[in-house]
C-alpha atoms as a PDB file:
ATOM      1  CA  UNK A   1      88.456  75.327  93.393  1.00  0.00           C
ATOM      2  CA  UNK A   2      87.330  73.209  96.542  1.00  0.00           C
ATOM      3  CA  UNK A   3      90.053  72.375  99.158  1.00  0.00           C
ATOM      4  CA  UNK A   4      91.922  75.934  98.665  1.00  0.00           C
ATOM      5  CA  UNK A   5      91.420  77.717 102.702  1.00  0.00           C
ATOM      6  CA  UNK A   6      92.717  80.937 100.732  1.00  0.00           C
ATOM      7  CA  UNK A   7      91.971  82.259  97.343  1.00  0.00           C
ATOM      8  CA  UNK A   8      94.128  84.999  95.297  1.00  0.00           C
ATOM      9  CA  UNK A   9      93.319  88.669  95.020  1.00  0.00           C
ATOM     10  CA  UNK A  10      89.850  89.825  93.952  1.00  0.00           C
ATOM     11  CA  UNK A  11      90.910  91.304  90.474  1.00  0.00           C
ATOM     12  CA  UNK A  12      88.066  93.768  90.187  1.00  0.00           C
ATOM     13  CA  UNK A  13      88.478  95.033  93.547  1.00  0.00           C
ATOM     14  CA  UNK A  14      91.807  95.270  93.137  1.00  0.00           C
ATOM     15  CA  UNK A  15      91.902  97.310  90.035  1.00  0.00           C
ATOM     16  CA  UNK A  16      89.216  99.612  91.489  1.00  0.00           C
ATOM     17  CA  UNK A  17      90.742 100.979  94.835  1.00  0.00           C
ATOM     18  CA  UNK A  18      94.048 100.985  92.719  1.00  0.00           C
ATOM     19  CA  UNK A  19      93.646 101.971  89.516  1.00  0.00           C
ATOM     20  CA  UNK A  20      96.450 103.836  87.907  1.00  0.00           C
ATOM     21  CA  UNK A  21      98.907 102.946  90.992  1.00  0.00           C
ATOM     22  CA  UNK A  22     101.548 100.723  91.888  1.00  0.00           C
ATOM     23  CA  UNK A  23     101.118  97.296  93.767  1.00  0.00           C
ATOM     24  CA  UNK A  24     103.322  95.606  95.810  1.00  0.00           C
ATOM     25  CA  UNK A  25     101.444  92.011  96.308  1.00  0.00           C
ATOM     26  CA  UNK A  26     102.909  88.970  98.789  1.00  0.00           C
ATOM     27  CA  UNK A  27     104.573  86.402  97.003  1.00  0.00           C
ATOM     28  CA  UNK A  28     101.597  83.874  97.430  1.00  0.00           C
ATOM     29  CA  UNK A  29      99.779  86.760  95.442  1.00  0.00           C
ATOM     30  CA  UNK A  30      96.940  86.895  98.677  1.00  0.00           C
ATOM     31  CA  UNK A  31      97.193  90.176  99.480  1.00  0.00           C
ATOM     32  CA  UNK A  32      98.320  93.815  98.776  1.00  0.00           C
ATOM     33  CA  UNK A  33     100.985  94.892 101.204  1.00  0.00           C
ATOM     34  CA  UNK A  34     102.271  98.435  99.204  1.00  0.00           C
ATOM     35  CA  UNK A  35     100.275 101.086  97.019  1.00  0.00           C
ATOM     36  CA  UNK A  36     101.256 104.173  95.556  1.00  0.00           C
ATOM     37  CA  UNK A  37     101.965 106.555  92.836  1.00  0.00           C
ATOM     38  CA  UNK A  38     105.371 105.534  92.342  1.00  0.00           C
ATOM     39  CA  UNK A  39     107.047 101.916  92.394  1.00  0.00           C
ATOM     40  CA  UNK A  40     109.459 102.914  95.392  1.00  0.00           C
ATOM     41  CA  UNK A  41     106.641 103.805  97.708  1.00  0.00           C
ATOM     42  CA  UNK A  42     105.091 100.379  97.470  1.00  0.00           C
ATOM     43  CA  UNK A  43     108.301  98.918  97.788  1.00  0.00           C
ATOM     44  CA  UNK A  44     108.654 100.914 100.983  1.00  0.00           C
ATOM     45  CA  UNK A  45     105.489 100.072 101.848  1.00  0.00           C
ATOM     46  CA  UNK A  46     106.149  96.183 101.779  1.00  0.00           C
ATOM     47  CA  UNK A  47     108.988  95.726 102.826  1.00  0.00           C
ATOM     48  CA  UNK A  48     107.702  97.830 106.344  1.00  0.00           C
ATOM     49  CA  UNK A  49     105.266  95.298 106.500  1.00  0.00           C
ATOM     50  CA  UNK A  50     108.311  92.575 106.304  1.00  0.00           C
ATOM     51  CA  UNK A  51     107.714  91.456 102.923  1.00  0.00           C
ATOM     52  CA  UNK A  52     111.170  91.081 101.561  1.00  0.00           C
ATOM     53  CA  UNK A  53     110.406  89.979  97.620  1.00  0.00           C
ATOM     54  CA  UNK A  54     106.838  91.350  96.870  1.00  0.00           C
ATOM     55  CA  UNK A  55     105.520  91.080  93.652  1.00  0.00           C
ATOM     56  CA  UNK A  56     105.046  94.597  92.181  1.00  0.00           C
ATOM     57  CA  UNK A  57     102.949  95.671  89.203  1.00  0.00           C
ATOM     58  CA  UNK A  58     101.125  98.687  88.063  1.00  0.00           C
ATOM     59  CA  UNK A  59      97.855  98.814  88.033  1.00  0.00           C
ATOM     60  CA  UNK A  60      96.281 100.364  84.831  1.00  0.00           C
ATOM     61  CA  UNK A  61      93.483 103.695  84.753  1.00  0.00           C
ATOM     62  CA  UNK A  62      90.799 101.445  83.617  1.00  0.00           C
ATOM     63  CA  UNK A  63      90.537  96.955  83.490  1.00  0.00           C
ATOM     64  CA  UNK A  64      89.824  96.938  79.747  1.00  0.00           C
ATOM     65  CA  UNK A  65      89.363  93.361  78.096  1.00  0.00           C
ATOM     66  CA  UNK A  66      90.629  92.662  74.344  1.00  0.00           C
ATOM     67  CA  UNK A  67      90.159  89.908  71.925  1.00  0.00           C
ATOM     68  CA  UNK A  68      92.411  87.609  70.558  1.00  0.00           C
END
């Protein structure tokens, strides 16, 4: 992907630090702004950081792959 100054969230990473936790991500889905146990805390925890909109997910225990 040349030309891109900014790439998305390092998946791995991602479900590492926050595994089994909620996520509240910016909408241009470059970084997390809001983590915690429950959805409302990362909402809180977003929209303290000014982001109105985040995009919220949860994060499972372990990043399993499956086969189609």
């Amino acid at each position: 992907m040349k030309g891109k100054s900014k790439k998305a969230i390092e998946k791995l990473t991602t479900y590492k630090k926050y595994a089994n936790k909620w996520i509240a991500i910016t909408p241009d889905e470059k970084k997390v702004v809001g983590s915690g146990r429950t959805l409302s805390k990362a909402i809180k925890e977003a929209k303290k950081k000014g982001i109105k909109d985040p995009i919220l997910t949860k994060i499972p225990k372990k990043a399993l792959g499956y086969l189609l």
